[in-house]
C-alpha atoms as a PDB file:
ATOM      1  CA  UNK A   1      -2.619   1.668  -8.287  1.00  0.00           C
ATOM      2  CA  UNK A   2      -5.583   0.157  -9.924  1.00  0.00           C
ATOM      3  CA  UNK A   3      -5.478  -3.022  -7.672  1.00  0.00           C
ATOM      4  CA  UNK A   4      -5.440  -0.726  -4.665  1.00  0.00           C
ATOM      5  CA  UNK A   5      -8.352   1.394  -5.656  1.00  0.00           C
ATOM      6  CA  UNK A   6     -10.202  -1.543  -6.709  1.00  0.00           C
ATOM      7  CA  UNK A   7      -9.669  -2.989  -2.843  1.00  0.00           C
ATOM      8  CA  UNK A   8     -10.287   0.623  -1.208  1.00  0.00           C
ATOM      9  CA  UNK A   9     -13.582   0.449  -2.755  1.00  0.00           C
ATOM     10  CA  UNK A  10     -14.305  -3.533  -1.607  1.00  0.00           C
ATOM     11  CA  UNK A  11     -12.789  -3.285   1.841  1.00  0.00           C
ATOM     12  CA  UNK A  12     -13.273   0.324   3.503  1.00  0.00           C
ATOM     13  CA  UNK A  13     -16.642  -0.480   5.056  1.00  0.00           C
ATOM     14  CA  UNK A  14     -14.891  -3.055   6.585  1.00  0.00           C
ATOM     15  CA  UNK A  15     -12.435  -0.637   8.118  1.00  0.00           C
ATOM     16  CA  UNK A  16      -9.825  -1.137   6.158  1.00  0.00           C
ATOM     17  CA  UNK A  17      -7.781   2.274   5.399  1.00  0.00           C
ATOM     18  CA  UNK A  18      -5.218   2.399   2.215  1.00  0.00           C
ATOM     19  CA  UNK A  19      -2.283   4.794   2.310  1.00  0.00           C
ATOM     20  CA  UNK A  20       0.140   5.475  -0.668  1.00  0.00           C
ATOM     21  CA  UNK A  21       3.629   6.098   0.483  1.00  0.00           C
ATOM     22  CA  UNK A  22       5.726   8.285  -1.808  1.00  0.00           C
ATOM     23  CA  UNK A  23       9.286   7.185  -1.597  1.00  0.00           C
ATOM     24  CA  UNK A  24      11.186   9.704  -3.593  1.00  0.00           C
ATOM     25  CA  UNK A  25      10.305  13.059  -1.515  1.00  0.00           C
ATOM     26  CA  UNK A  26       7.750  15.919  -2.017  1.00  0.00           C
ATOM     27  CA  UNK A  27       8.394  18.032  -5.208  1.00  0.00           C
ATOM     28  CA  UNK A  28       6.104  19.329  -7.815  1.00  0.00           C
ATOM     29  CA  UNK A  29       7.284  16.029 -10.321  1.00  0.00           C
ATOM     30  CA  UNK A  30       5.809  13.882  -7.373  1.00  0.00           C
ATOM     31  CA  UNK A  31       2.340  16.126  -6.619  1.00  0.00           C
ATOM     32  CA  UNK A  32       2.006  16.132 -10.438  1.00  0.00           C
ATOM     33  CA  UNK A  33       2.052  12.485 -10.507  1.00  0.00           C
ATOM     34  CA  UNK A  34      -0.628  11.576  -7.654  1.00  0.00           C
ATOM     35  CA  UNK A  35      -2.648  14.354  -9.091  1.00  0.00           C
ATOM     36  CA  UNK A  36      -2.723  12.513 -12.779  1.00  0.00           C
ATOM     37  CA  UNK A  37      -2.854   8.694 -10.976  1.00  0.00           C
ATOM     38  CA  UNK A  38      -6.110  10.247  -9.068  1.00  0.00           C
ATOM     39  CA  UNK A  39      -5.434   8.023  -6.065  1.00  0.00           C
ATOM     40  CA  UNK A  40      -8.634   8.363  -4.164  1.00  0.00           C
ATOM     41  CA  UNK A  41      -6.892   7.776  -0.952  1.00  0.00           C
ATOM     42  CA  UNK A  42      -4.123   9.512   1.265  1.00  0.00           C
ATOM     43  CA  UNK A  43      -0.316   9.900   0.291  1.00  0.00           C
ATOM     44  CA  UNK A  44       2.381  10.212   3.062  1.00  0.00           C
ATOM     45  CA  UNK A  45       6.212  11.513   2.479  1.00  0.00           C
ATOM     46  CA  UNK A  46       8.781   8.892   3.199  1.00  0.00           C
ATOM     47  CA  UNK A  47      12.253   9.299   3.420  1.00  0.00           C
ATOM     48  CA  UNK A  48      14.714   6.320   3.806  1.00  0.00           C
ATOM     49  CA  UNK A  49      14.824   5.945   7.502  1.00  0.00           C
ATOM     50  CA  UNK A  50      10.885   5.015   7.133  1.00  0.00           C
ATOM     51  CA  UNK A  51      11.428   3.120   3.931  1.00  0.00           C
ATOM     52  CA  UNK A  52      14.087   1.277   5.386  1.00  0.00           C
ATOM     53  CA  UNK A  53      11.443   0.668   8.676  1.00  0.00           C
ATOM     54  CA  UNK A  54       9.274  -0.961   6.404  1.00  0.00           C
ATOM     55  CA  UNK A  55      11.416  -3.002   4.469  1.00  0.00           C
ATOM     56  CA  UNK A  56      10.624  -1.519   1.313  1.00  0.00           C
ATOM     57  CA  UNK A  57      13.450  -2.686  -1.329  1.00  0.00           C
ATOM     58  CA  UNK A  58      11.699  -1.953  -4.175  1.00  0.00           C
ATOM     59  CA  UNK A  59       8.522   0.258  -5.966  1.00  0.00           C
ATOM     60  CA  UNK A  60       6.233  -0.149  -5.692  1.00  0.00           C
ATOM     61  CA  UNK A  61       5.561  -2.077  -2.884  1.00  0.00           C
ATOM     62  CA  UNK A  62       2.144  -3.090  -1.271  1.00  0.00           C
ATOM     63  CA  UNK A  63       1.752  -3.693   2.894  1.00  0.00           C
ATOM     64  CA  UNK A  64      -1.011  -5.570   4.467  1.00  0.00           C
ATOM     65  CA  UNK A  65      -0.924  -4.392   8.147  1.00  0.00           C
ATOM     66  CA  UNK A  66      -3.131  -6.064  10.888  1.00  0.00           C
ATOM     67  CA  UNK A  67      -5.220  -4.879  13.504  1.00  0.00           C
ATOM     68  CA  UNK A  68      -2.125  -5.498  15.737  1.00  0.00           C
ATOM     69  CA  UNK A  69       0.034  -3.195  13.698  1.00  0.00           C
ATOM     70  CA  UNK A  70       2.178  -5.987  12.366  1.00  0.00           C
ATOM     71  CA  UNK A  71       2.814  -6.290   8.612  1.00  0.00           C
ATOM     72  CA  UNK A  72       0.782  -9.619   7.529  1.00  0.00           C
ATOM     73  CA  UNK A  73       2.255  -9.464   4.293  1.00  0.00           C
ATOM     74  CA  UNK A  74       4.250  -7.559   1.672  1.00  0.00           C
ATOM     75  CA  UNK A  75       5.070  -7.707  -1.433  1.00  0.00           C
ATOM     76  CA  UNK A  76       7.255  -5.777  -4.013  1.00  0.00           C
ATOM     77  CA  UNK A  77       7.159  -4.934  -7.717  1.00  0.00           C
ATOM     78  CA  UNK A  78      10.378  -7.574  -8.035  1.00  0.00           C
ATOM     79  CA  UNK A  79       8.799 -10.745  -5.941  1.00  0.00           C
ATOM     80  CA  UNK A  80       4.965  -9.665  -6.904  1.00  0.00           C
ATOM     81  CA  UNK A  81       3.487 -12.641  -9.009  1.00  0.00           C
ATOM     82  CA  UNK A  82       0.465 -14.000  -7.874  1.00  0.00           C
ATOM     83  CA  UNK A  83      -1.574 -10.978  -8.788  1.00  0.00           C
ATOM     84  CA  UNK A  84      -4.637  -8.859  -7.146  1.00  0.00           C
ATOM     85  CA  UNK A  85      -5.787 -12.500  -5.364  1.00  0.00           C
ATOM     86  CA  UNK A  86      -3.000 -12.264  -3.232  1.00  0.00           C
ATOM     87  CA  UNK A  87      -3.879  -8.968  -1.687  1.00  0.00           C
ATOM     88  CA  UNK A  88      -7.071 -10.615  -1.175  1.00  0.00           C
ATOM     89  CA  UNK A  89      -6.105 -12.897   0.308  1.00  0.00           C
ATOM     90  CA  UNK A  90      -3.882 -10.907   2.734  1.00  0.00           C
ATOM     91  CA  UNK A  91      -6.501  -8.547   3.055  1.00  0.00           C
ATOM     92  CA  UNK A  92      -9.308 -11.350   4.205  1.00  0.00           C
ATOM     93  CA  UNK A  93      -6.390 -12.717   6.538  1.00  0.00           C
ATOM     94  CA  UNK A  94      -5.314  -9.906   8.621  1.00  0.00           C
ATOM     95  CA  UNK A  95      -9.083  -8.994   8.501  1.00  0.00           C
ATOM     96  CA  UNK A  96      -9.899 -12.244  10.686  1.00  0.00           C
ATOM     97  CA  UNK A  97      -6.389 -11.697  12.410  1.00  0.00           C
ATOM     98  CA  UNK A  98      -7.341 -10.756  16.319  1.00  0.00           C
END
């Protein structure tokens, strides 16, 4: 979460929007939890038919979509090892992406 609102800060002037996707339902466990993280960005509801659109396999997992609406990159909390550079770098990529 920290990387994430770290890059919302560095990359929304450039048009970039972040979303957090819950991926264990609504309930007042989940509310309380994005309430203590304080996310300062917007949190959708999935449930596995979206999860399973994305190709999430794991949590958490971060999504770099382009301008096309194509996912430049992803990356899970199992196969994540490169660190906050790597968003970066996805970010910078699908940025120039056209």
């Amino acid at each position: 979460m920290r990387d994430v609102s770290y890059f919302k800060k560095q990359y929304e002037q450039k048009g970039v929007e972040f979303l957090a996707i819950h991926a264990f339902g609504e309930d007042e466990d989940a509310r309380a939890h994005i309430k203590e993280s304080k996310a300062e960005f917007r949190w959708l509801w999935a449930d596995d038919k979206a999860l399973s659109a994305l190709g999430v396999t794991g949590v958490p997992t971060q999504i770099v979509v382009d301008r096309d609406g194509q996912v430049s990159w992803k990356s899970s909390f199992t196969t994540y090892r490169e660190g906050p550079s790597a968003i970066q770098a996805a970010l910078d990529a699908a940025l120039r992406a056209e």
